[in-house]
N, C-alpha and C. Protein backbone atom coordinates (compact mmCIF):
# COMPACT_ATOMS: atom_id res chain seq x y z
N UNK A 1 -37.81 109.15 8.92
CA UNK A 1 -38.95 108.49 9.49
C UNK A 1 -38.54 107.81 10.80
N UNK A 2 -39.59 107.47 11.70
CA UNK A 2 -39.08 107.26 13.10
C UNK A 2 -38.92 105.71 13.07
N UNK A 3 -38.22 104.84 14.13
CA UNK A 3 -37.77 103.95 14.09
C UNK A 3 -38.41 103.62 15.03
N UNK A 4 -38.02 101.56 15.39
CA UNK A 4 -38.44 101.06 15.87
C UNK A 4 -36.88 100.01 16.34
N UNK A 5 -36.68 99.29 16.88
CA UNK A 5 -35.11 99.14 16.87
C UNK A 5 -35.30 98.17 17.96
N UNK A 6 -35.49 97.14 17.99
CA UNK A 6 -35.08 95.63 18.50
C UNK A 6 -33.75 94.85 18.92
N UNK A 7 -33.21 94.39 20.18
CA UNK A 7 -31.97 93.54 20.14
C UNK A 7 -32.19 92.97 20.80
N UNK A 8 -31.82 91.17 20.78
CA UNK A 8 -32.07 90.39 22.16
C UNK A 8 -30.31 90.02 21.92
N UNK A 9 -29.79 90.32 23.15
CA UNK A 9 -28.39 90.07 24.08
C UNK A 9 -28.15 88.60 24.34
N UNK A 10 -27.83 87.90 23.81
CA UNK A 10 -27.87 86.05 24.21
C UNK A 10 -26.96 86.16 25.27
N UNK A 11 -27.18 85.40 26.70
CA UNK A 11 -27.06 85.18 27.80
C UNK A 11 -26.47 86.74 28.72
N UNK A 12 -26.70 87.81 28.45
CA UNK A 12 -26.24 88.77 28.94
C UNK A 12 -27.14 89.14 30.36
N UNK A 13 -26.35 89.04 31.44
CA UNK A 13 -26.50 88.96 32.61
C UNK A 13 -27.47 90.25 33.04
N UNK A 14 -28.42 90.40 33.68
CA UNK A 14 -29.11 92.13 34.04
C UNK A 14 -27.93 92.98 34.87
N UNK A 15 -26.95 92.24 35.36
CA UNK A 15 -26.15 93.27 36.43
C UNK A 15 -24.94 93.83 35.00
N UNK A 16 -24.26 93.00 33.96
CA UNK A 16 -24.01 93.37 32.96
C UNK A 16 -24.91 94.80 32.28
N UNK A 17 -26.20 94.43 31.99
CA UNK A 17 -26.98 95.40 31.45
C UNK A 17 -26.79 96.90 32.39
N UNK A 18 -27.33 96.37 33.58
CA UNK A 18 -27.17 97.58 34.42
C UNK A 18 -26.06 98.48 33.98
N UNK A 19 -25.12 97.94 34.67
CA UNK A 19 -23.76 98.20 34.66
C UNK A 19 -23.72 99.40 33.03
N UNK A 20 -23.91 98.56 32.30
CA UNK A 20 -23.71 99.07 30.26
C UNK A 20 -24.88 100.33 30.43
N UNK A 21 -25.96 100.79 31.39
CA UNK A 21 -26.88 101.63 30.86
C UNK A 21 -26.71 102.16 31.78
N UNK A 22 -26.20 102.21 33.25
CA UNK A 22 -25.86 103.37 34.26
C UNK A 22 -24.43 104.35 33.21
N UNK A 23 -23.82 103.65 32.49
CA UNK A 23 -22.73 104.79 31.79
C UNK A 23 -23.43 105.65 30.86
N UNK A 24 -24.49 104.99 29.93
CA UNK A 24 -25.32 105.43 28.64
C UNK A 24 -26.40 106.29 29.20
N UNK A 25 -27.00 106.23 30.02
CA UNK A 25 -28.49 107.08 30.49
C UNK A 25 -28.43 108.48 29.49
N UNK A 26 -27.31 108.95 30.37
CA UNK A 26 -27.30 110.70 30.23
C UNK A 26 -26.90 110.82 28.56
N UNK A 27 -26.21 110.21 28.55
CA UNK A 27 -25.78 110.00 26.55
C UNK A 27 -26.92 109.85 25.60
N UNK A 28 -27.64 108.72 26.10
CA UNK A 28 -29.10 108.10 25.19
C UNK A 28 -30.00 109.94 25.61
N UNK A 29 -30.00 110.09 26.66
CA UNK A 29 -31.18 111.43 26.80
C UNK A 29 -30.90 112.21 26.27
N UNK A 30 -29.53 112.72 25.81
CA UNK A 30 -28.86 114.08 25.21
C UNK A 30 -28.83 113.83 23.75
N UNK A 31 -28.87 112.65 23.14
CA UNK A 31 -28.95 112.03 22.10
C UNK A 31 -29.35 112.75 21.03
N UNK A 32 -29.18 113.12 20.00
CA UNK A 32 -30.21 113.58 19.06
C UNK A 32 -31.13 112.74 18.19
N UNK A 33 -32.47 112.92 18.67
CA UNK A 33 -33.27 112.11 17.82
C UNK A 33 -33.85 110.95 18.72
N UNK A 34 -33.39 111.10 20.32
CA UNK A 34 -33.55 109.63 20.79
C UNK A 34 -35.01 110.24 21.87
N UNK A 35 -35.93 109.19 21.77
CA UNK A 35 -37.13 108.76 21.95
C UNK A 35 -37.66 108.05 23.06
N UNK A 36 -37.29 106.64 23.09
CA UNK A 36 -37.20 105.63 24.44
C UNK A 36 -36.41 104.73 24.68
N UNK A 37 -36.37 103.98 25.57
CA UNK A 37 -35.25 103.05 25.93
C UNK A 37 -36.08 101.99 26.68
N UNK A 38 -36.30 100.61 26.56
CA UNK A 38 -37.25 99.82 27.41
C UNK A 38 -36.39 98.62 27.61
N UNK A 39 -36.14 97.77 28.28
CA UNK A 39 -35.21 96.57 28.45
C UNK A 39 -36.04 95.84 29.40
N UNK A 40 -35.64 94.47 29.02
CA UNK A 40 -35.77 93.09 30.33
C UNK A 40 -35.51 91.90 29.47
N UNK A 41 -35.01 90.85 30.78
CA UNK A 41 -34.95 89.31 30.50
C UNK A 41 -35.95 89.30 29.53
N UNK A 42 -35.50 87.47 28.88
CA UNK A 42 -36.67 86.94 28.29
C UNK A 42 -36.71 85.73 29.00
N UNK A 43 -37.80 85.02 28.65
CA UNK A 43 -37.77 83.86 29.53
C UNK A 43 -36.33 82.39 29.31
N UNK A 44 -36.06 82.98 28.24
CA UNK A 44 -34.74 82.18 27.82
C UNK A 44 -33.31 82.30 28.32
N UNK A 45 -33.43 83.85 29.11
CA UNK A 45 -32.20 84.32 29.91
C UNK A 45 -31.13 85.26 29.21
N UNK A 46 -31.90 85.51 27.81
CA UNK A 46 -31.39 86.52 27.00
C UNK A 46 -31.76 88.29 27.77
N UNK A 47 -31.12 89.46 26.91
CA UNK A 47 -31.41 90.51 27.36
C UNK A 47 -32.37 91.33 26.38
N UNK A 48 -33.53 91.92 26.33
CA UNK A 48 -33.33 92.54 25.51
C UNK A 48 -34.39 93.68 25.24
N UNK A 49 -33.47 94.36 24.15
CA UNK A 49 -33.65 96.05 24.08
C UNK A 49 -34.77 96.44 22.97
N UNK A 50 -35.48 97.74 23.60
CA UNK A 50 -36.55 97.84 22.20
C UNK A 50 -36.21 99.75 22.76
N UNK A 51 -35.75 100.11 21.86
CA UNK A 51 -36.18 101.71 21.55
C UNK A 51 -36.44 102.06 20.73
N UNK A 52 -36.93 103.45 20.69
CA UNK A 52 -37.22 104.46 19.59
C UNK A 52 -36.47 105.91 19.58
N UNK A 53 -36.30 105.86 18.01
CA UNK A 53 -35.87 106.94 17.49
C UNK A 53 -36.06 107.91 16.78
N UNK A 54 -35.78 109.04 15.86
CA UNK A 54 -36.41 109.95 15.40
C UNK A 54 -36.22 109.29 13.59
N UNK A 55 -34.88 108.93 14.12
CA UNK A 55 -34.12 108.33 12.38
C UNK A 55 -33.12 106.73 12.70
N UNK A 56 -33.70 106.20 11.28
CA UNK A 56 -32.22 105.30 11.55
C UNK A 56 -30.92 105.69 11.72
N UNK A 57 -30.68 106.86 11.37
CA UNK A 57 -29.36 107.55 10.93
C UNK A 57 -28.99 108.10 12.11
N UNK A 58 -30.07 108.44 13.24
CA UNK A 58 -29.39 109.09 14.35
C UNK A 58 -29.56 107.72 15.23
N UNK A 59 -30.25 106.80 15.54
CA UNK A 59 -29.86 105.63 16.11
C UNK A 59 -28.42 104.85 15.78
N UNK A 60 -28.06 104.78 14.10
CA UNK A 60 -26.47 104.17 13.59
C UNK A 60 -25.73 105.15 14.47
N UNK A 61 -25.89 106.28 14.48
CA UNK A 61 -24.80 107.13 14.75
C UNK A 61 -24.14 106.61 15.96
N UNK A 62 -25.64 106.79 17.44
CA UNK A 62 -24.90 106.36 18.46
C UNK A 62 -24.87 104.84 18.28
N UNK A 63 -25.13 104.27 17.91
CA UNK A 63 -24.98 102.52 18.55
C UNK A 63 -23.67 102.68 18.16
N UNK A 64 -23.32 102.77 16.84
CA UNK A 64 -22.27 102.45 16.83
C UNK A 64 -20.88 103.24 17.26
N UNK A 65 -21.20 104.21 17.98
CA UNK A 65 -20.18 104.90 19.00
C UNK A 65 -20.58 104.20 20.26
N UNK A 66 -21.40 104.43 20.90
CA UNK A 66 -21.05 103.92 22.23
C UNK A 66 -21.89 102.68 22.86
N UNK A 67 -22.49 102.00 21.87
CA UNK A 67 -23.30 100.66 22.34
C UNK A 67 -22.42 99.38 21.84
N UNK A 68 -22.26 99.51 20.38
CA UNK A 68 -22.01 98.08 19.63
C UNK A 68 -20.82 97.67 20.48
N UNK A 69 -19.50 98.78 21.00
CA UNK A 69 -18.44 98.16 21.22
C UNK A 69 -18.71 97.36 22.81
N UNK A 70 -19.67 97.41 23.41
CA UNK A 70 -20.16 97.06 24.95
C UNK A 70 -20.76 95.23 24.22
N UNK A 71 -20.98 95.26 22.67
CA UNK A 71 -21.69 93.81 22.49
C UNK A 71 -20.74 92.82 21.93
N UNK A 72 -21.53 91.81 22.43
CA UNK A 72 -20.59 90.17 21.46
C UNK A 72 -20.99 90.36 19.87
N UNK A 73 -19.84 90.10 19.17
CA UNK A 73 -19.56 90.11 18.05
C UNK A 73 -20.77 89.41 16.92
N UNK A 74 -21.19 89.86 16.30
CA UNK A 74 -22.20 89.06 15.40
C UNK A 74 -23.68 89.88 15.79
N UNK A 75 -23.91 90.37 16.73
CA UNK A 75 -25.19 90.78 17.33
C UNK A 75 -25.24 92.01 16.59
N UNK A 76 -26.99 91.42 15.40
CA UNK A 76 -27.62 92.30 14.61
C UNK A 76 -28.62 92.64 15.29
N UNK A 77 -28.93 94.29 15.78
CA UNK A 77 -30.71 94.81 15.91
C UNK A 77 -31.11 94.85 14.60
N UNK A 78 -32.57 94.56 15.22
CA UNK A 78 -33.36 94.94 13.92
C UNK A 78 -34.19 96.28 13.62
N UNK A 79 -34.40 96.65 12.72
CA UNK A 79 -35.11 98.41 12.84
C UNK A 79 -35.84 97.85 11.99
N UNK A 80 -37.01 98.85 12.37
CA UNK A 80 -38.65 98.59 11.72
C UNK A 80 -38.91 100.68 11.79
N UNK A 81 -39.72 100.52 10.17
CA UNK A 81 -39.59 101.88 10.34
C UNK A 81 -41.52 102.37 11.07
N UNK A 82 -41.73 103.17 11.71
CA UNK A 82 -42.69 103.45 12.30
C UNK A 82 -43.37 104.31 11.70
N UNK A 83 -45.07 103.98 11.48
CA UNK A 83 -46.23 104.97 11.22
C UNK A 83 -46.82 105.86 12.22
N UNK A 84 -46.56 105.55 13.35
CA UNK A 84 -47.26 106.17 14.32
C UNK A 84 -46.38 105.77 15.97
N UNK A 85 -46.07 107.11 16.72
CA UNK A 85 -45.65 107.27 17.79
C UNK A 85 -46.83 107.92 18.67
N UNK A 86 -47.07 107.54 20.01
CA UNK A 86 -48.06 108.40 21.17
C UNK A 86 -47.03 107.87 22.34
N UNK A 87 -46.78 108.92 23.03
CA UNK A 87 -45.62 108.30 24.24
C UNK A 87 -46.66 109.58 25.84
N UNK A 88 -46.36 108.91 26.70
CA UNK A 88 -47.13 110.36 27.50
C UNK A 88 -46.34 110.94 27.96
């Protein structure tokens, strides 16, 4: 079932972010199972991430190859499983 997948980054800088998603682009697109990618500040100065996926299982796969090791220690996303996708 398709996912929904939440992270807010506590104090993680946008040139940090940049930096972490100019290496990932072509990885997240080739991805299997991967969907969207949306990011920005919050008004608190946190970072943070909302994509979609096809599965939790193909989102675990990559985070935890090539995202989690880019994060501070302790930082849980959250996944929500999805009824309905329309993307254009």
């Amino acid at each position: 079932m398709a996912i929904l997948m939440t992270n807010v980054v506590a104090g993680m800088p946008a040139t940090v972010y940049d930096q972490t998603i100019a290496g990932l682009s072509e990885l997240l697109r080739a991805a299997d199972g991967f969907r969207g990618h949306f990011a920005g500040s919050t008004p608190d100065g946190n970072w943070s991430v909302i994509e979609i996926w096809d599965s939790a299982e193909q989102w675990a796969t990559f985070f935890d190859a090539y995202v989690r090791p880019h994060l501070p220690p302790g930082n849980d996303p959250q996944i929500r499983e999805l009824h309905h996708i329309l993307l254009t």
